[in-house]
Protein backbone atom coordinates (compact mmCIF):
# COMPACT_ATOMS: atom_id res chain seq x y z
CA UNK A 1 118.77 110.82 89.04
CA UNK A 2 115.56 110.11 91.09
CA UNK A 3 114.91 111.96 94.08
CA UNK A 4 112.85 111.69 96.63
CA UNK A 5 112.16 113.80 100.05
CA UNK A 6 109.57 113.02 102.76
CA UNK A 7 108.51 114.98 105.34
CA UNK A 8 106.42 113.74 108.27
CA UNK A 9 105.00 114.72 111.69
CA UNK A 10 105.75 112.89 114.73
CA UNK A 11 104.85 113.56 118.39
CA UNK A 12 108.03 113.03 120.24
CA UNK A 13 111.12 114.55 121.13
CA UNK A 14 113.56 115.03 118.29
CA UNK A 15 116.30 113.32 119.68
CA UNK A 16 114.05 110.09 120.76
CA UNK A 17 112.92 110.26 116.71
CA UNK A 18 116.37 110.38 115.73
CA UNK A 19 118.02 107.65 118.35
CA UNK A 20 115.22 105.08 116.47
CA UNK A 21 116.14 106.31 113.11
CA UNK A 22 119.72 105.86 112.96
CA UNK A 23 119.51 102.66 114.49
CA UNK A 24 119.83 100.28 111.75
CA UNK A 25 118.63 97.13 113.84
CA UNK A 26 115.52 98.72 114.53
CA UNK A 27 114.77 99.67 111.11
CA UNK A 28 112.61 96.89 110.36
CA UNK A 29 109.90 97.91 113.05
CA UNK A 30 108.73 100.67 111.29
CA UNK A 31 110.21 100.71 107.10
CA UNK A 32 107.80 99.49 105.26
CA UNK A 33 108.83 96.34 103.44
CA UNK A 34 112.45 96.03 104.85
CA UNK A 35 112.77 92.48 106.61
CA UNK A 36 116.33 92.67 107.15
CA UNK A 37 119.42 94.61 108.00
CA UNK A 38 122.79 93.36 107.24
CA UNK A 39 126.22 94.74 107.95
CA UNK A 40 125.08 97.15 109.73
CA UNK A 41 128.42 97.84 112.36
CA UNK A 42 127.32 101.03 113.91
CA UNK A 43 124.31 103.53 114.31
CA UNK A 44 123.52 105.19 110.64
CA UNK A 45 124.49 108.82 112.16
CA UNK A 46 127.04 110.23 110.30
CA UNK A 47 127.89 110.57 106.56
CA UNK A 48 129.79 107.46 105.00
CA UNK A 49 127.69 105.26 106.97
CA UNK A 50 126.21 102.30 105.67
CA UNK A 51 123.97 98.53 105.86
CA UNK A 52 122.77 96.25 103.46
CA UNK A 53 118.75 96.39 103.42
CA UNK A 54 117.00 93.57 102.70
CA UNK A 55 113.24 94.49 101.13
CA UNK A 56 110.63 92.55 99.61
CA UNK A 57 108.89 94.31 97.03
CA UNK A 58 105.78 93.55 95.05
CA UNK A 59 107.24 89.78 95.63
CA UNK A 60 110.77 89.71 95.03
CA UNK A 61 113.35 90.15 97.63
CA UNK A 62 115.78 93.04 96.97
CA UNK A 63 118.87 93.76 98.54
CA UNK A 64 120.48 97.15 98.09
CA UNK A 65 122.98 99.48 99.90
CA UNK A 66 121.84 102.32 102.65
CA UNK A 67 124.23 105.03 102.60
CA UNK A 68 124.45 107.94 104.77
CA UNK A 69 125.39 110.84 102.47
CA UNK A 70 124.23 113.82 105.32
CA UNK A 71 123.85 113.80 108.75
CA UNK A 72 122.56 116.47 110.22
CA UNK A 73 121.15 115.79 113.63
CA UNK A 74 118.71 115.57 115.48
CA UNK A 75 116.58 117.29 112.41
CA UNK A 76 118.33 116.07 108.55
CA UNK A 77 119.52 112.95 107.15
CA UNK A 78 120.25 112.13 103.50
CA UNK A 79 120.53 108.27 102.49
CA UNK A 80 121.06 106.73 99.03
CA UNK A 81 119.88 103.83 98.32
């Protein structure tokens, strides 16, 4: 299985980071390549949490499941997509 982790540097309060992370209508703003957010009935905060992302993708449009799998906050979250 692939895996991927990212670590990044922001200049803000944890809890502001996390409020626009868990936010699924506001993920478009700042994912690169996501256009969309579908069934997406509450903030992605705790584990068994999920949307429907809509990406585009070196051209094609992709659709795919977000599921929360961790939630640790302010500071940890594991998705699969």
């Amino acid at each position: 299985m692939a895996h991927l982790e990212r670590n990044i540097v922001i200049r803000a309060p944890a809890e502001r980071v996390w409020g626009v992370l868990v936010d699924p209508v506001r993920s478009p703003d700042w994912e690169a390549g996501l256009v969309a957010v579908e069934r997406a009935d509450a903030l992605l905060d705790q584990a068994d949490t999920s949307c429907i992302q809509i990406m585009n993708f070196r051209g094609r449009t992709l659709e795919g499941e977000c599921q929360v799998t961790e939630a640790f906050a302010p500071h940890t979250r594991v998705v699969r997509i």
